[in-house]
N, C-alpha and C. Protein backbone atom coordinates (compact mmCIF):
# COMPACT_ATOMS: atom_id res chain seq x y z
N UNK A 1 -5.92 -24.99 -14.70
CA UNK A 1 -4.69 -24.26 -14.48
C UNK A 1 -4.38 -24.14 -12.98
N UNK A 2 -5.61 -23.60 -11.99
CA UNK A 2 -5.27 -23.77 -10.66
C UNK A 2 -4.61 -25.21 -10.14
N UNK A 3 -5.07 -25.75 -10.73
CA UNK A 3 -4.56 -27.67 -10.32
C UNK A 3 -3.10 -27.74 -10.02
N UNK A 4 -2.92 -27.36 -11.64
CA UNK A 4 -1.11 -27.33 -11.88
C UNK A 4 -0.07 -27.01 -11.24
N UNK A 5 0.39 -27.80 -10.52
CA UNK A 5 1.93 -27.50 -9.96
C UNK A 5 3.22 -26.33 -10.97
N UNK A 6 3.12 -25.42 -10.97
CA UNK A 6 4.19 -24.94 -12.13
C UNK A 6 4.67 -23.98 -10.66
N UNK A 7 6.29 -24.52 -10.52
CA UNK A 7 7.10 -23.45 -9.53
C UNK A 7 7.23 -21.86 -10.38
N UNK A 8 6.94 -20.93 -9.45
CA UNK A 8 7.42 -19.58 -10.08
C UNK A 8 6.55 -18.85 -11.25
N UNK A 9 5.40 -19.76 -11.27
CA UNK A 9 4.57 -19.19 -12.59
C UNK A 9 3.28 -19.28 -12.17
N UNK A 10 2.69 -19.90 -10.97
CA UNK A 10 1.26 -20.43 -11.11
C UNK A 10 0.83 -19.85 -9.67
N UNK A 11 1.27 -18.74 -8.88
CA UNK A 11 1.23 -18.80 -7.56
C UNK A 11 -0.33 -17.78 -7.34
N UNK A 12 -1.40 -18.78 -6.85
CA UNK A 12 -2.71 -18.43 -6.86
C UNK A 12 -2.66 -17.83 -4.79
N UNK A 13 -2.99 -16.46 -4.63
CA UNK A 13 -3.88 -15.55 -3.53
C UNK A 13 -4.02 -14.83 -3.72
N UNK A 14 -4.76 -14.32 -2.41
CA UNK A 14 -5.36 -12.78 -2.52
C UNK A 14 -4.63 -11.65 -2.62
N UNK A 15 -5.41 -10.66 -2.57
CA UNK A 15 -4.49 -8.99 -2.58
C UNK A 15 -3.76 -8.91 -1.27
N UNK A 16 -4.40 -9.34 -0.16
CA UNK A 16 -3.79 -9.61 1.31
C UNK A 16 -3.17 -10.37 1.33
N UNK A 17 -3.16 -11.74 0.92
CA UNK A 17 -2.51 -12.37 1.24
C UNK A 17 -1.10 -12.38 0.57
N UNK A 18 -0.94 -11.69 -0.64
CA UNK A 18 0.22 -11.28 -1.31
C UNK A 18 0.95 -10.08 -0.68
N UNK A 19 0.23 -9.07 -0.13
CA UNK A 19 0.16 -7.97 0.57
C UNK A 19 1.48 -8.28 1.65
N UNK A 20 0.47 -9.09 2.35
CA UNK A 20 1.01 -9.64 3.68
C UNK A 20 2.65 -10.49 3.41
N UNK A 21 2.61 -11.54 2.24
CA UNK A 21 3.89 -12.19 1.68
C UNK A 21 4.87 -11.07 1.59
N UNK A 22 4.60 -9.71 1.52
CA UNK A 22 5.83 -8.94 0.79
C UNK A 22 5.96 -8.58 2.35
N UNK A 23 4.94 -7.93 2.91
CA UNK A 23 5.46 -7.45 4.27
C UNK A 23 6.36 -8.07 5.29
N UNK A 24 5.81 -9.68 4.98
CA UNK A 24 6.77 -10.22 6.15
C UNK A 24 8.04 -10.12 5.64
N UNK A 25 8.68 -9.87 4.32
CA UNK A 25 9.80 -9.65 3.39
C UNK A 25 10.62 -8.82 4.36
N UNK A 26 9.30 -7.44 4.84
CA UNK A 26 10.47 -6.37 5.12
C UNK A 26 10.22 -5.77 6.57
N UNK A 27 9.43 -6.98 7.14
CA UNK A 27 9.34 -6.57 8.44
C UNK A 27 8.71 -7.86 9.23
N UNK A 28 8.33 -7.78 10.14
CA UNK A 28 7.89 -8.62 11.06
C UNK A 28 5.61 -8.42 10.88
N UNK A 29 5.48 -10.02 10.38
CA UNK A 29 3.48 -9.91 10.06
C UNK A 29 3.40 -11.16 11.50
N UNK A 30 2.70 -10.75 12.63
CA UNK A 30 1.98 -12.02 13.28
C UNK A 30 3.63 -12.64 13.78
N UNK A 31 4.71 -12.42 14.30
CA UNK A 31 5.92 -12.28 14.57
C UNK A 31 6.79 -13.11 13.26
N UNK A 32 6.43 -13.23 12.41
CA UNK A 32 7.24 -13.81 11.72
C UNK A 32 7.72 -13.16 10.31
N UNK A 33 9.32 -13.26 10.29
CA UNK A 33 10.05 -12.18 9.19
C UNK A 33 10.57 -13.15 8.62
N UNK A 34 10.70 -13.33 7.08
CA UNK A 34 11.21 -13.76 6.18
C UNK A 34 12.33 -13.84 5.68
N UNK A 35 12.76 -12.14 5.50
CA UNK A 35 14.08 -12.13 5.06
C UNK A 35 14.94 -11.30 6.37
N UNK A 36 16.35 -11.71 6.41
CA UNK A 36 17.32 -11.46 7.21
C UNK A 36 17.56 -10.01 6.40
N UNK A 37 18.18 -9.08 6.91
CA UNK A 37 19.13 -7.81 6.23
C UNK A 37 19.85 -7.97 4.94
N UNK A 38 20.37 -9.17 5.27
CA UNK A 38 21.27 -9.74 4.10
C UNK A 38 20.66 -9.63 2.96
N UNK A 39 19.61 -10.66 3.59
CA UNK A 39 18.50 -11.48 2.08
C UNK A 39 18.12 -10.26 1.37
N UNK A 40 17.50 -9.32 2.36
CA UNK A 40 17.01 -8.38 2.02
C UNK A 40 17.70 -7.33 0.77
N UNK A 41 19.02 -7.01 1.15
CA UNK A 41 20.10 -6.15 0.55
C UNK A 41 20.34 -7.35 -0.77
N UNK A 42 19.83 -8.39 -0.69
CA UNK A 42 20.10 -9.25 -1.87
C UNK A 42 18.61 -8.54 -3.04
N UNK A 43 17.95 -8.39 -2.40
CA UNK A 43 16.30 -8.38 -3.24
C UNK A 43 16.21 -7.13 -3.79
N UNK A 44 16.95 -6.14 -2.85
CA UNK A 44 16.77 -4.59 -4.08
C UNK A 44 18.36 -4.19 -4.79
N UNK A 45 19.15 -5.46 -4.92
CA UNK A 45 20.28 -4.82 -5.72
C UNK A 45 19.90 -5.40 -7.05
N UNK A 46 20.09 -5.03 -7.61
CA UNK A 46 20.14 -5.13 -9.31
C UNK A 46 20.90 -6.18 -9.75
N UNK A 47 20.81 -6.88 -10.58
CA UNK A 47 21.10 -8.11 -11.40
C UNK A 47 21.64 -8.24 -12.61
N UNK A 48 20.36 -7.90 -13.17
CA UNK A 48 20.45 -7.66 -14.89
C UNK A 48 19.48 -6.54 -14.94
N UNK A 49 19.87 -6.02 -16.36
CA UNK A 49 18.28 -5.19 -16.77
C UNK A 49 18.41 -5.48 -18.29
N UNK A 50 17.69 -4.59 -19.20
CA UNK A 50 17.48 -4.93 -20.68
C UNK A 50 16.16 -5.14 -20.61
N UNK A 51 15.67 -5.16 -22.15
CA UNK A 51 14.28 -5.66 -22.62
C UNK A 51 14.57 -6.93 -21.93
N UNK A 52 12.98 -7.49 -21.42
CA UNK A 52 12.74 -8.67 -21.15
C UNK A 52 12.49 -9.61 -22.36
N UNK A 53 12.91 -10.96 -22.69
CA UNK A 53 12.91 -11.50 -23.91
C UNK A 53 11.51 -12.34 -24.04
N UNK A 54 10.65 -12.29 -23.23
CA UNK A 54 9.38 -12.36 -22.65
C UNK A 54 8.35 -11.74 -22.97
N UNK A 55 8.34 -10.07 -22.13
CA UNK A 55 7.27 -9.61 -22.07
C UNK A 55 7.75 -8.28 -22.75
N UNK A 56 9.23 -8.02 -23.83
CA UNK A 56 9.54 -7.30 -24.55
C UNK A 56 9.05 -5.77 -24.10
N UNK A 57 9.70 -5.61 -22.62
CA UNK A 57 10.18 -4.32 -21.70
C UNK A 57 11.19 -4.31 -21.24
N UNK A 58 11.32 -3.15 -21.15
CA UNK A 58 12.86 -3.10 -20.56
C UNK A 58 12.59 -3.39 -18.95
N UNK A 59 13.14 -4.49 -18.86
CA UNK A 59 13.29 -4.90 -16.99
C UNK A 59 14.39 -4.50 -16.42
N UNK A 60 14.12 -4.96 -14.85
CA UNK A 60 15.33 -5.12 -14.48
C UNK A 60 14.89 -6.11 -13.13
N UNK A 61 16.41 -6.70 -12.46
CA UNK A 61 15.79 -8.15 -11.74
C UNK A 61 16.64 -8.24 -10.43
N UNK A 62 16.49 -8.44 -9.53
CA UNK A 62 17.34 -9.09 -8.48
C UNK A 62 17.45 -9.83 -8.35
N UNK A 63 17.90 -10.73 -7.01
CA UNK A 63 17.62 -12.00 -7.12
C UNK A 63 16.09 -12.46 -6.95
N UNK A 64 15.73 -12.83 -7.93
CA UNK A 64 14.79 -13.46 -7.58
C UNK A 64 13.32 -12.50 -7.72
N UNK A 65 13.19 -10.82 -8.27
CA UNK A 65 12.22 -9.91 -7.45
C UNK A 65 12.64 -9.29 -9.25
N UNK A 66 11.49 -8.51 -9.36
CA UNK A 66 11.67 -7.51 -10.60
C UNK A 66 11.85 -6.09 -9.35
N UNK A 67 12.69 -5.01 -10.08
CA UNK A 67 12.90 -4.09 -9.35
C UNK A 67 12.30 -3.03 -10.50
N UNK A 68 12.31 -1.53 -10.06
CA UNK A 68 11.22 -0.70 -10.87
C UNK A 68 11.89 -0.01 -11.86
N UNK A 69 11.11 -0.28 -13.02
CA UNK A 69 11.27 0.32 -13.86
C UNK A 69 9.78 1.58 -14.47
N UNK A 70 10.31 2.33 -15.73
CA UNK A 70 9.10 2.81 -16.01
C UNK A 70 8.22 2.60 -16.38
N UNK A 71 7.99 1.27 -16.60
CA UNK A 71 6.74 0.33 -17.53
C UNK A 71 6.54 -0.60 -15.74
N UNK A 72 7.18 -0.67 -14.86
CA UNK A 72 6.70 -1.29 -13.74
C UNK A 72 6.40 -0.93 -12.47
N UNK A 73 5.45 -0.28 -12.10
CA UNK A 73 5.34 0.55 -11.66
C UNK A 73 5.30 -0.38 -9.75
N UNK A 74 5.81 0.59 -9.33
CA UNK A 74 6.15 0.71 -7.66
C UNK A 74 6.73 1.46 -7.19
N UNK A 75 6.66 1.73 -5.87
CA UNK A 75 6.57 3.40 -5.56
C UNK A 75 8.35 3.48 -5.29
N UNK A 76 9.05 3.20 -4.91
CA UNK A 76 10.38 4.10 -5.07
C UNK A 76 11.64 3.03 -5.17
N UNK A 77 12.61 3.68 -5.63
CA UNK A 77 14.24 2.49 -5.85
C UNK A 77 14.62 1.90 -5.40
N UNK A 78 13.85 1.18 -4.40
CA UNK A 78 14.08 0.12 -3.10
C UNK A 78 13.17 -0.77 -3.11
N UNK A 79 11.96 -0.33 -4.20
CA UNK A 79 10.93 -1.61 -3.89
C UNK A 79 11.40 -2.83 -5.19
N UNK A 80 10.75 -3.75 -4.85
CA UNK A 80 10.83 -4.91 -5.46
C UNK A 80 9.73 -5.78 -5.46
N UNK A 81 9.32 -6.32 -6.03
CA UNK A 81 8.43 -7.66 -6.43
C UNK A 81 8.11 -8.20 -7.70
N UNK A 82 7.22 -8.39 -8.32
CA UNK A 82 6.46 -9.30 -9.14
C UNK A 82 5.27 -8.49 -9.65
N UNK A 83 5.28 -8.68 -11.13
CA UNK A 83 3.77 -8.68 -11.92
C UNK A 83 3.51 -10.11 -12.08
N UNK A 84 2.35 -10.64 -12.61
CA UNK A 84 1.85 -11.64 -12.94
C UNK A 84 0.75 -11.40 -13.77
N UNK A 85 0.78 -12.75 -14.13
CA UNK A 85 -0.40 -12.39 -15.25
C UNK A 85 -1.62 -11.86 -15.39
N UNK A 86 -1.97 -11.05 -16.36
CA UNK A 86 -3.48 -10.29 -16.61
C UNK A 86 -3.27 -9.09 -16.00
N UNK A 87 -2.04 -8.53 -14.77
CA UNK A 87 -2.57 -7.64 -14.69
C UNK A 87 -1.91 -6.90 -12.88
N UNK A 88 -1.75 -8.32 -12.49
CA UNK A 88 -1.71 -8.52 -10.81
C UNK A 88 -0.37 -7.82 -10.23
N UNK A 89 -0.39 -7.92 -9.14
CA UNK A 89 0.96 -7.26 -9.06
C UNK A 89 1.26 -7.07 -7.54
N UNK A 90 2.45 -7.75 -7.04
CA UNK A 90 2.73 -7.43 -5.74
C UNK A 90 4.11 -7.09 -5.76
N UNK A 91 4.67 -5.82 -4.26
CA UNK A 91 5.70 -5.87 -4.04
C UNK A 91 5.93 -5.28 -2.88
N UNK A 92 7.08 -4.53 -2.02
CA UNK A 92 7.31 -4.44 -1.25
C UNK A 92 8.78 -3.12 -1.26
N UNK A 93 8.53 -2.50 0.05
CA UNK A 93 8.89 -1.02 -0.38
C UNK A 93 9.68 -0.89 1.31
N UNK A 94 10.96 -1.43 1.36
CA UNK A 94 11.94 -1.17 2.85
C UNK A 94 12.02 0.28 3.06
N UNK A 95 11.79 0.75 2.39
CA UNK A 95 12.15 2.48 2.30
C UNK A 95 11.03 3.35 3.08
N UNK A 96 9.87 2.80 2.69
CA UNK A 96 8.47 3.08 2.87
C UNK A 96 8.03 2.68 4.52
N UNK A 97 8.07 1.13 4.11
CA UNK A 97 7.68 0.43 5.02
C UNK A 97 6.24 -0.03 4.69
N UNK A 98 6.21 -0.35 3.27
CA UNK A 98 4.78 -0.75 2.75
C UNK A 98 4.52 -2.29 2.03
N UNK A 99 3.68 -2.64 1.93
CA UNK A 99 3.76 -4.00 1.18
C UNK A 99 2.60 -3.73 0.28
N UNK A 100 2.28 -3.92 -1.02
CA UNK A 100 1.21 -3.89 -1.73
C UNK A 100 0.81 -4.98 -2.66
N UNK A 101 -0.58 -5.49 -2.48
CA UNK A 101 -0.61 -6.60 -3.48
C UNK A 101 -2.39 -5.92 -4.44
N UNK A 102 -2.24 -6.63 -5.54
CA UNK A 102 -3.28 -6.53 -6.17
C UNK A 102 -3.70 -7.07 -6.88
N UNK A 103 -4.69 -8.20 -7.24
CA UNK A 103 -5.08 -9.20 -8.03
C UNK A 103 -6.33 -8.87 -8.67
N UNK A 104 -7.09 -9.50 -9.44
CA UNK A 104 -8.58 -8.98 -9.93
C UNK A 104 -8.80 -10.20 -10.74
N UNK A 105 -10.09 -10.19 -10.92
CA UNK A 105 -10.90 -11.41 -11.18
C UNK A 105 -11.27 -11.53 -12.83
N UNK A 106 -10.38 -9.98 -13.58
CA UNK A 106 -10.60 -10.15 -15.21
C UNK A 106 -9.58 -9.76 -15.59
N UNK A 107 -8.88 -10.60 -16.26
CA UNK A 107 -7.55 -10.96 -17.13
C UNK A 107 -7.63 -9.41 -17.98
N UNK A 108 -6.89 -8.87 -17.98
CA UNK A 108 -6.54 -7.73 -19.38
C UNK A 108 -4.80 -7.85 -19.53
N UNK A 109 -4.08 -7.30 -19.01
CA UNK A 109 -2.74 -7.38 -19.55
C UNK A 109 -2.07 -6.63 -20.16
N UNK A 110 -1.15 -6.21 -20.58
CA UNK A 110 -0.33 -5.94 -21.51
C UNK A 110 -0.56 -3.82 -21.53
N UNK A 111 0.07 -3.71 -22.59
CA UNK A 111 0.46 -1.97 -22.44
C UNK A 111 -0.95 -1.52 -22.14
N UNK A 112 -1.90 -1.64 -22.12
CA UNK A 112 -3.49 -1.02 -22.07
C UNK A 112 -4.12 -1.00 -21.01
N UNK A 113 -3.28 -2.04 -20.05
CA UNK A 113 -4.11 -2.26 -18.41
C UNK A 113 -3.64 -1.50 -17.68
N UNK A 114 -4.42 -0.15 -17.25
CA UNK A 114 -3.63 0.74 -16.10
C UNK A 114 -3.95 0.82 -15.00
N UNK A 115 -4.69 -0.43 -14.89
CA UNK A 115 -5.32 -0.69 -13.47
C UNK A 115 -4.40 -0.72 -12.48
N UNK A 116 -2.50 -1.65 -12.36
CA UNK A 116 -2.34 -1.87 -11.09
C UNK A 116 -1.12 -0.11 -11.22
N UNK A 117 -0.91 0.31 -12.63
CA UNK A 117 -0.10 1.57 -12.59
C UNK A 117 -0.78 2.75 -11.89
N UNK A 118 -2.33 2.92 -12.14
CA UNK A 118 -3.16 3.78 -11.37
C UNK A 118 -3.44 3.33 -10.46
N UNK A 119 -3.39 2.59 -9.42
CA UNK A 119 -3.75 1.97 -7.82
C UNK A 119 -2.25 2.72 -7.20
N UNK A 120 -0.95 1.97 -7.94
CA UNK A 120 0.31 2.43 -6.95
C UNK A 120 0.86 3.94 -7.61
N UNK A 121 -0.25 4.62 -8.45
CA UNK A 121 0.03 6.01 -8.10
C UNK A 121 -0.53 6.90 -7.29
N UNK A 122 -1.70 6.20 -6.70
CA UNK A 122 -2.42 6.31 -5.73
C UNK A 122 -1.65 6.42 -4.25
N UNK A 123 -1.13 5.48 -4.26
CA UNK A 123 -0.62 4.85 -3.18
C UNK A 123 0.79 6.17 -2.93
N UNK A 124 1.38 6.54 -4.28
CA UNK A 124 2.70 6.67 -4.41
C UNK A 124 2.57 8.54 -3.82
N UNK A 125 1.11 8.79 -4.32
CA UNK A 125 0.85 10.09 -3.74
C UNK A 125 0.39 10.09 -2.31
N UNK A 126 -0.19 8.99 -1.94
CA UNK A 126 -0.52 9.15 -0.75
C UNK A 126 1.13 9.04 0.15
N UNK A 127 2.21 8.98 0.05
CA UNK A 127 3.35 8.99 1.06
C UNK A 127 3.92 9.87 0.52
N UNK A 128 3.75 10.81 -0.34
CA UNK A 128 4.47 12.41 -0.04
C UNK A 128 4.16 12.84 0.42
């Protein structure tokens, strides 16, 4: 599976190094920024929402970024990123000024894994 070329579905790093991908999103990592203001104001406006026809939750999407819902957890109405499979989960918080990634080395998934919902409530208490 690592082998496989699949755009948008197969994207293998670390907790940092995903960490770091969202940060340069919303700020400047090692001088280099990703997204312009624009791009940016593109990534936390809203798209669509509804159950996902997928992973049968109610989502919601920007371009390109899942934005938060109550089944997706990230710390406030400005962040945006990505779950992935088993469990993982990165995103990025302009409001904050935070980037968070989290990966792990045993697949679980689905309504029962509260591993990355208990890490960013962690996180979500630590900035009040």
């Amino acid at each position: 599976m690592q082998a496989a070329e699949l755009p948008a579905s197969n994207g293998i790093g670390t907790a940092r190094g995903v960490a770091r991908m969202y940060a340069a999103l919303i700020g400047d990592v090692d001088g280099v920024r990703l997204f312009s203001p624009e791009t940016l104001a593109l990534a936390i406006a809203e798209q669509t929402s509804g159950v996902d026809q997928v992973m049968l939750v109610p989502s919601r999407f920007s371009s390109g970024y899942m934005l938060p819902t109550e089944t997706n957890a990230m710390v406030g109405p400005k962040s945006f990123g990505h779950t992935g499979r088993g469990g993982s989960l990165g995103f990025a918080d302009p409001e904050h000024g935070i980037a968070f990634g989290y990966v792990m080395n045993h697949i679980i998934g689905g309504p029962d894994d509260v591993r990355p919902a208990s890490l960013v409530e962690a996180v979500r208490k630590s900035l009040a």
